[in-house]
PDB file of N, CA and C in Angstrom:
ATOM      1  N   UNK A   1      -9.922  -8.349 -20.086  1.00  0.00           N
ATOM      2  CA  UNK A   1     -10.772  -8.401 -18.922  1.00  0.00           C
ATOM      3  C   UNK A   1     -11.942  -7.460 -19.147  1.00  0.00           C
ATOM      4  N   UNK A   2     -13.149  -8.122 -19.087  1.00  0.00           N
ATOM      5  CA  UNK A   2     -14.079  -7.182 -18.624  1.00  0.00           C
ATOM      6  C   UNK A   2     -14.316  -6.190 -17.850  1.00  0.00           C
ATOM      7  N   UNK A   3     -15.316  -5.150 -18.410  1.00  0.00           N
ATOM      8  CA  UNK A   3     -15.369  -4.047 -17.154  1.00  0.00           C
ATOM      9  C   UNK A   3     -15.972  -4.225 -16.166  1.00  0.00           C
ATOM     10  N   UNK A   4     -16.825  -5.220 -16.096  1.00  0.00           N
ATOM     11  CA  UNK A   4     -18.022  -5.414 -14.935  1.00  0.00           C
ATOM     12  C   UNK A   4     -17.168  -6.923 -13.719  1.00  0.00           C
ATOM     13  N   UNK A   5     -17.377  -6.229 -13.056  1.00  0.00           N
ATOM     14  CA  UNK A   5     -16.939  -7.075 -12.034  1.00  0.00           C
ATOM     15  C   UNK A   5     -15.463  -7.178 -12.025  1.00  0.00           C
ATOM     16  N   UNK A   6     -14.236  -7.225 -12.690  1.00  0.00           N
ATOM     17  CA  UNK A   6     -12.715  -6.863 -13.143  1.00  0.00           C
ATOM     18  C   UNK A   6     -12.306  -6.280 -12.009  1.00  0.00           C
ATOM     19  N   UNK A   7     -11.467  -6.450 -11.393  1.00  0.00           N
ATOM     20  CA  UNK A   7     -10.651  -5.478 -10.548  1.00  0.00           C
ATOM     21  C   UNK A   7      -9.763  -4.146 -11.146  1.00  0.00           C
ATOM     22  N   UNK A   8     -10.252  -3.185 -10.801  1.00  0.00           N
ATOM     23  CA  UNK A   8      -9.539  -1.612 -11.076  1.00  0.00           C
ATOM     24  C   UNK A   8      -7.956  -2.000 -10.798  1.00  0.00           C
ATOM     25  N   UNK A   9      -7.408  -1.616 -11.767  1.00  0.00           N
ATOM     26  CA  UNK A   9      -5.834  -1.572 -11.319  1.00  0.00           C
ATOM     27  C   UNK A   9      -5.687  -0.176 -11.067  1.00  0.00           C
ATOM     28  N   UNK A  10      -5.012   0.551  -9.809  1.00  0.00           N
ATOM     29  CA  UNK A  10      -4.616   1.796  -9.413  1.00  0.00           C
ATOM     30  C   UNK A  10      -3.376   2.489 -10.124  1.00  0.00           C
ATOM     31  N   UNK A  11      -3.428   3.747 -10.429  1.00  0.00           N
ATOM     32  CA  UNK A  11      -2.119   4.154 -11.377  1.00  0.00           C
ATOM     33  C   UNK A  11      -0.982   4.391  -9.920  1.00  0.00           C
ATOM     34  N   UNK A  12      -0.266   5.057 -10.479  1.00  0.00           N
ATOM     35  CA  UNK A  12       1.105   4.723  -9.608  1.00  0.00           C
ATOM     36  C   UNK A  12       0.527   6.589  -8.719  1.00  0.00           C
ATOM     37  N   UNK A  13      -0.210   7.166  -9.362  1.00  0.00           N
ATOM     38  CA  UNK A  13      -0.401   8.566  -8.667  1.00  0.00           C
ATOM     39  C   UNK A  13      -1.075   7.519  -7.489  1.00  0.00           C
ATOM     40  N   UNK A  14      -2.367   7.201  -7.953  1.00  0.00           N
ATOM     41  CA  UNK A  14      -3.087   6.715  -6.752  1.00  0.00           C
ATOM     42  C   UNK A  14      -2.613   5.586  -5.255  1.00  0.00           C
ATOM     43  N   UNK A  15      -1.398   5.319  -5.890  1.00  0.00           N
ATOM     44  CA  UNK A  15      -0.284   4.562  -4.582  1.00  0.00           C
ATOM     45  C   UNK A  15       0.421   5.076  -3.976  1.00  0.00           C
ATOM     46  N   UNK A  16       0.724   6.503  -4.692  1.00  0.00           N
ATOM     47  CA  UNK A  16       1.552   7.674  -4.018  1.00  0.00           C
ATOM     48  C   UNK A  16       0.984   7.949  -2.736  1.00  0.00           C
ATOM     49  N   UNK A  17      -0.110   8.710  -3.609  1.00  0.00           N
ATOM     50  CA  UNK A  17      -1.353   9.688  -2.527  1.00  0.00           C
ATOM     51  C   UNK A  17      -1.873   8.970  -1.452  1.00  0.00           C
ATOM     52  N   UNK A  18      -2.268   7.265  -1.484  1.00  0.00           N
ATOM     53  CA  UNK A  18      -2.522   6.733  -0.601  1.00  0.00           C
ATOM     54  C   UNK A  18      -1.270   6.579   0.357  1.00  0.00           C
ATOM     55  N   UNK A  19      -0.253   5.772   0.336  1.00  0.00           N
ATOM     56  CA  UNK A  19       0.929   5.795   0.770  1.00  0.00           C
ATOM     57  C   UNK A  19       1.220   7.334   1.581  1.00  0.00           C
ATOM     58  N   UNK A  20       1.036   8.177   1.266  1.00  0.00           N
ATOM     59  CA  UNK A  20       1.337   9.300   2.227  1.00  0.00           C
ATOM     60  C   UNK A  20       0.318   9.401   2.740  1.00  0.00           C
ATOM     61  N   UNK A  21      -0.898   8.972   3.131  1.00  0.00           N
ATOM     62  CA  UNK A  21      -1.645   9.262   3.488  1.00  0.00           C
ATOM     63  C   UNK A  21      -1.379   8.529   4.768  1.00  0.00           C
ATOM     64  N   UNK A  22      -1.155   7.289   4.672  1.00  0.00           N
ATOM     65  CA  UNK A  22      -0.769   6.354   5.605  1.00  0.00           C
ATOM     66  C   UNK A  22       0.041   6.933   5.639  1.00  0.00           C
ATOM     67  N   UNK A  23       1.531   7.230   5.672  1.00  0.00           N
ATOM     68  CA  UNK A  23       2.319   7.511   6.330  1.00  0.00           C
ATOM     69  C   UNK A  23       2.145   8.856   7.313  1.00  0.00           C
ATOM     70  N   UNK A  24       1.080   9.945   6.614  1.00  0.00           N
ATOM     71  CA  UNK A  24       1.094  10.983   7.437  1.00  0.00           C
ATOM     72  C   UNK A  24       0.051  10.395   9.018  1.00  0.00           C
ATOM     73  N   UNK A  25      -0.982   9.660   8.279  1.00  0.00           N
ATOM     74  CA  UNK A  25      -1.444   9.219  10.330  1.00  0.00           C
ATOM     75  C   UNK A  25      -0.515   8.599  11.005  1.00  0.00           C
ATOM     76  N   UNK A  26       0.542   7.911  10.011  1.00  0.00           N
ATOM     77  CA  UNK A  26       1.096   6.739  11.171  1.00  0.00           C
ATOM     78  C   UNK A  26       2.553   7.886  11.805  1.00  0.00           C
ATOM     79  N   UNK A  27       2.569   8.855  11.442  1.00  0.00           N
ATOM     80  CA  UNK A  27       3.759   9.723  12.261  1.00  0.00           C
ATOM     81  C   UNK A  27       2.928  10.581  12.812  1.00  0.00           C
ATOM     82  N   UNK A  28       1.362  10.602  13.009  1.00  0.00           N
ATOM     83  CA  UNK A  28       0.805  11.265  13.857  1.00  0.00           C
ATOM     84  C   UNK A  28       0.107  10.014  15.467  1.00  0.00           C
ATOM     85  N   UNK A  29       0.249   8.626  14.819  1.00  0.00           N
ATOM     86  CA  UNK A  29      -0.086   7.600  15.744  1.00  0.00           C
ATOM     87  C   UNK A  29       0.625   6.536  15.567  1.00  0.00           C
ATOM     88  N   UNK A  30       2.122   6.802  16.298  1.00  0.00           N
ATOM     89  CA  UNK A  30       3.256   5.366  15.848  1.00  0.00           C
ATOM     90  C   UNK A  30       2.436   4.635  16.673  1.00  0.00           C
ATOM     91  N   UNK A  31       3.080   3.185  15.724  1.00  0.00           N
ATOM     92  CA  UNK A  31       2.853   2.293  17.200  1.00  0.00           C
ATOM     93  C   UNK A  31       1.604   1.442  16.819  1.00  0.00           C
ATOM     94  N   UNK A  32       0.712   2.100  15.214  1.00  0.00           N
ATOM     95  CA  UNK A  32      -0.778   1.205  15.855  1.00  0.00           C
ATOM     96  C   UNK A  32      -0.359   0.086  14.451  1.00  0.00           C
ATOM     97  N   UNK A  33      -1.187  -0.935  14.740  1.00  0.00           N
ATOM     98  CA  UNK A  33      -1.226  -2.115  13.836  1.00  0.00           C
ATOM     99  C   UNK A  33      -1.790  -1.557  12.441  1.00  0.00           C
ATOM    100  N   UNK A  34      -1.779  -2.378  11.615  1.00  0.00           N
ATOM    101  CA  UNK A  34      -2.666  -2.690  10.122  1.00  0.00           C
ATOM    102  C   UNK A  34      -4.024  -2.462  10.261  1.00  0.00           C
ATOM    103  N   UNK A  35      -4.750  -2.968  10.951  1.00  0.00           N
ATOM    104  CA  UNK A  35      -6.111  -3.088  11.415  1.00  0.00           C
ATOM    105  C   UNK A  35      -6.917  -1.826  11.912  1.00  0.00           C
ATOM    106  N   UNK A  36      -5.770  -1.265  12.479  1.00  0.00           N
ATOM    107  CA  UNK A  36      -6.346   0.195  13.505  1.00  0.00           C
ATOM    108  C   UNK A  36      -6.284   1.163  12.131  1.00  0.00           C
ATOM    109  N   UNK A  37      -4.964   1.194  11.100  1.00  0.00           N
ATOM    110  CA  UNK A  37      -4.508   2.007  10.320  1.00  0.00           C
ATOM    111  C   UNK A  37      -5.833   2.182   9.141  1.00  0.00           C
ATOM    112  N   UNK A  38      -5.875   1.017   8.627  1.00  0.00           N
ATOM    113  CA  UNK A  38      -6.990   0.534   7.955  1.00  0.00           C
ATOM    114  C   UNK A  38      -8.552   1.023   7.882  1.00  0.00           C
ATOM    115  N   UNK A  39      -9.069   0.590   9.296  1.00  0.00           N
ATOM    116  CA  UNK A  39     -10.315   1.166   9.913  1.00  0.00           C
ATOM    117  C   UNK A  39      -9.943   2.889  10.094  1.00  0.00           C
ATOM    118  N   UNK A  40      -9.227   3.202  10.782  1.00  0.00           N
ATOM    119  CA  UNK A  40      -9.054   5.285  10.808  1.00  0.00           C
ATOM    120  C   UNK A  40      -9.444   5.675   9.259  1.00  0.00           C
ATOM    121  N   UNK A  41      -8.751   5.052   8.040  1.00  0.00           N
ATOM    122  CA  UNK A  41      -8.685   5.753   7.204  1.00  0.00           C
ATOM    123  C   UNK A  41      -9.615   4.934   6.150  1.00  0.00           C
ATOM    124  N   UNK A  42     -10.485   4.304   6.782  1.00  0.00           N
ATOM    125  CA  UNK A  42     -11.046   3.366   5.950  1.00  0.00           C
ATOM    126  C   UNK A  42     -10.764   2.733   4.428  1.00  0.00           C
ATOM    127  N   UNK A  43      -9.944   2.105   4.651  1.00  0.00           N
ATOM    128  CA  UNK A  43      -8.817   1.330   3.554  1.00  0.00           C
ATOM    129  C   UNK A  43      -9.417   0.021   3.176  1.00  0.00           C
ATOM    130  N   UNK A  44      -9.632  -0.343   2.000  1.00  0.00           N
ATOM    131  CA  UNK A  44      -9.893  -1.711   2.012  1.00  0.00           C
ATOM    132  C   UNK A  44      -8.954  -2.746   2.237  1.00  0.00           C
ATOM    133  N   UNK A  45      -9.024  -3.714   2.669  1.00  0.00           N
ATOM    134  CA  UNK A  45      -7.439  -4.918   2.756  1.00  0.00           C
ATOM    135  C   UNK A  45      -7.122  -5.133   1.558  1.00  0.00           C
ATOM    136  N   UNK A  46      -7.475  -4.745   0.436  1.00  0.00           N
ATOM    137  CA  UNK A  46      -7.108  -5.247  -1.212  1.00  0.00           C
ATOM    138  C   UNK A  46      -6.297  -3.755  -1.243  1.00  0.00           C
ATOM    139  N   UNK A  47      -6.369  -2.809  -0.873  1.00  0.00           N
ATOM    140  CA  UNK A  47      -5.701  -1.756  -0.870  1.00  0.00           C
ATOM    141  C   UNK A  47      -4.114  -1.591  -0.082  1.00  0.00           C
ATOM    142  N   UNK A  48      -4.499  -1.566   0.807  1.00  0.00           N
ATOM    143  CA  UNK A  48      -3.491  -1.824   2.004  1.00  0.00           C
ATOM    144  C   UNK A  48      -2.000  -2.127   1.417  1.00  0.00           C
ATOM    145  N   UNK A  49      -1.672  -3.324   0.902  1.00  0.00           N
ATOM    146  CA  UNK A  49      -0.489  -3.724   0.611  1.00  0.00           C
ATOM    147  C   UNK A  49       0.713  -3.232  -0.128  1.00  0.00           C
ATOM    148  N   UNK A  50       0.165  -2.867  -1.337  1.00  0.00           N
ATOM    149  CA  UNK A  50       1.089  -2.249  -2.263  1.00  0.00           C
ATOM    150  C   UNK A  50       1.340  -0.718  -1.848  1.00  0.00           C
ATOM    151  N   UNK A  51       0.964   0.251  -1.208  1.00  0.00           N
ATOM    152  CA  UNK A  51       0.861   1.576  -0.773  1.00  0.00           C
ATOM    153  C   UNK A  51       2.400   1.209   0.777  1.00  0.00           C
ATOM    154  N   UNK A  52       1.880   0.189   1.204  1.00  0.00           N
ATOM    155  CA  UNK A  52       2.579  -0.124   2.541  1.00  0.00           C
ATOM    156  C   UNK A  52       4.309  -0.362   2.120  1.00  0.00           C
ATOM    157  N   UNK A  53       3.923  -1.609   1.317  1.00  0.00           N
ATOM    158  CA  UNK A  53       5.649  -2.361   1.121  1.00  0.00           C
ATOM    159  C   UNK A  53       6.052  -1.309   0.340  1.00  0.00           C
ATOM    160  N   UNK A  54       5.957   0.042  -0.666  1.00  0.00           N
ATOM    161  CA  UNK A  54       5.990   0.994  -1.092  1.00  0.00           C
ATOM    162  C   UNK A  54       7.177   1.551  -0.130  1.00  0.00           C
ATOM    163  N   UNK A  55       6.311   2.038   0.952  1.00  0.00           N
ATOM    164  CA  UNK A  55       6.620   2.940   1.989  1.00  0.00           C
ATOM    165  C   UNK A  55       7.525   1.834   2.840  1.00  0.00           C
ATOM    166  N   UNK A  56       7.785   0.703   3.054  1.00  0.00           N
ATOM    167  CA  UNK A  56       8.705   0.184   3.967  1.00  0.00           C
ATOM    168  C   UNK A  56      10.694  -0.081   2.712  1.00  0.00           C
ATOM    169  N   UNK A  57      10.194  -0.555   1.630  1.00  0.00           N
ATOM    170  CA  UNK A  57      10.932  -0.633   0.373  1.00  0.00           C
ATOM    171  C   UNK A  57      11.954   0.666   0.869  1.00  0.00           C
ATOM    172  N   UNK A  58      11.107   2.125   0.869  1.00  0.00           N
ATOM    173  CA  UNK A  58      11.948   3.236   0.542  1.00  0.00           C
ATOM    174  C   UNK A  58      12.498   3.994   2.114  1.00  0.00           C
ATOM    175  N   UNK A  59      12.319   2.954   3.068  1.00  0.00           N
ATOM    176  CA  UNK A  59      12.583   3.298   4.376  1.00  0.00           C
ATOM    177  C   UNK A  59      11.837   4.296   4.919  1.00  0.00           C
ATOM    178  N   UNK A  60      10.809   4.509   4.605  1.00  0.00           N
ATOM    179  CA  UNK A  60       9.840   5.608   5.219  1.00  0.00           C
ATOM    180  C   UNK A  60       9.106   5.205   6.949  1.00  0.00           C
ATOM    181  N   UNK A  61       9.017   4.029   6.239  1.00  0.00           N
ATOM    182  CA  UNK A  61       8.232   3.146   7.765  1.00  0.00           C
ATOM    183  C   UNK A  61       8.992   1.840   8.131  1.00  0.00           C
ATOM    184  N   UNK A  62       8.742   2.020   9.555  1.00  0.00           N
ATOM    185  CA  UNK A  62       9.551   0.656   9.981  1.00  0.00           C
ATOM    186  C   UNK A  62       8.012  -0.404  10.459  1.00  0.00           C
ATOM    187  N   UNK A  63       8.872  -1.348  10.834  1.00  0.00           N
ATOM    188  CA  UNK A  63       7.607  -1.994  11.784  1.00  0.00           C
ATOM    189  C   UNK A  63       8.462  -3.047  12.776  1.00  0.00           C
ATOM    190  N   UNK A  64       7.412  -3.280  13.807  1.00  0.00           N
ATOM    191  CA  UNK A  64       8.494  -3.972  15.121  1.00  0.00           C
ATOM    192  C   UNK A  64       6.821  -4.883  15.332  1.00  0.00           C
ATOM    193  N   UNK A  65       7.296  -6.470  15.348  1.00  0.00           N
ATOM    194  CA  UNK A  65       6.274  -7.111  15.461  1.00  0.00           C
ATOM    195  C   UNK A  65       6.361  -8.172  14.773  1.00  0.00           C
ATOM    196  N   UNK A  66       5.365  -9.193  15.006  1.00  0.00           N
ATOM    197  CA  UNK A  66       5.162  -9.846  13.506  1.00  0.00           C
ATOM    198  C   UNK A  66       3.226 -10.164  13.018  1.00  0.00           C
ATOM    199  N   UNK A  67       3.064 -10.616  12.121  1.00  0.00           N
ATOM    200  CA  UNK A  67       2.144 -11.253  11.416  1.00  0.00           C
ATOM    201  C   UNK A  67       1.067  -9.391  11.893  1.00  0.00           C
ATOM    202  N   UNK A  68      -0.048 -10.158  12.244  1.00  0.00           N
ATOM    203  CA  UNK A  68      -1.203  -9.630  13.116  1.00  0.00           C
ATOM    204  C   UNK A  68      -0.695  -8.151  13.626  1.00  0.00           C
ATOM    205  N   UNK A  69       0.299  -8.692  14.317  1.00  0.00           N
ATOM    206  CA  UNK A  69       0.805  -7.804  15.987  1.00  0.00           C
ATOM    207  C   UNK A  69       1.779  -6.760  14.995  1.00  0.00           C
ATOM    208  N   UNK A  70       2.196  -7.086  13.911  1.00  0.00           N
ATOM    209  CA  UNK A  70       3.250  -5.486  13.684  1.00  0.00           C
ATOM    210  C   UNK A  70       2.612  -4.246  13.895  1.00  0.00           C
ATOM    211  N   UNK A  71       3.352  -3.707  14.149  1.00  0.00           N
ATOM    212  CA  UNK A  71       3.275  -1.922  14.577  1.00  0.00           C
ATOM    213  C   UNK A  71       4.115  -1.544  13.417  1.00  0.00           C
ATOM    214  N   UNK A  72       3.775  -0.260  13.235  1.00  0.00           N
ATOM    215  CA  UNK A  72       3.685   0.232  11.963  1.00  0.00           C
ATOM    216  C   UNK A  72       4.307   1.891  12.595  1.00  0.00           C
ATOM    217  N   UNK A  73       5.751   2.324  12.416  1.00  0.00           N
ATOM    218  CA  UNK A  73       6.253   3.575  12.784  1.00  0.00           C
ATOM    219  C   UNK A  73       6.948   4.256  11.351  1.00  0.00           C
ATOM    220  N   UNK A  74       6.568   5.511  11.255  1.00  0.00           N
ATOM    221  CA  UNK A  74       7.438   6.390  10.787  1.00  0.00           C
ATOM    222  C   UNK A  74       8.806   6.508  10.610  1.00  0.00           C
ATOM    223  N   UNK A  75       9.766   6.446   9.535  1.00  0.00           N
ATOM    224  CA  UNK A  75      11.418   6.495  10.434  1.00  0.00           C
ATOM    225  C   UNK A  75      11.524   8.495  10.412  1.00  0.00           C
ATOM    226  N   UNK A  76      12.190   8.370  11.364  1.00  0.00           N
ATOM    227  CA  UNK A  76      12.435   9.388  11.547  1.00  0.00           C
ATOM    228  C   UNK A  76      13.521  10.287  10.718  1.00  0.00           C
ATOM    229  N   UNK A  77      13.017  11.562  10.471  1.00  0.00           N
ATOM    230  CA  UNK A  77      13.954  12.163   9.169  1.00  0.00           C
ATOM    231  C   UNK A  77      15.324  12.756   9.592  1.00  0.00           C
TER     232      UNK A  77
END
């Protein structure tokens, strides 16, 4: 793959650091959607995913909802 125009693949540090990042607003604001989470921390939607199922995989975050409408909580330690 070329360098110009190619999509950056992120190392596994940079899924960490994001991933807690999200997790530290979303145990400071349970409750808000993808969309709200996203825009606060200005996330791109190509970003978003792999940092998330990360954090739901290892039981860190729950969510109550579906599609659009999930809410996005902290589990509690």
């Amino acid at each position: 793959m070329s360098s110009s125009g190619g999509r950056k693949r992120r190392t596994a540090k940079e899924i960490d650091s994001l991933a807690a990042t999200i997790l530290e607003f979303v145990e400071k604001n349970p409750g808000r959607r993808a969309e709200n989470i996203k825009d606060a921390l200005r996330i791109p939607a190509t970003d978003w995913p792999l940092p998330v199922k990360k954090l739901l995989e290892e039981g860190r975050l729950n969510t109550k909802g579906e599609k659009r409408a999930t809410e996005y909580y902290a589990k509690r330690r």
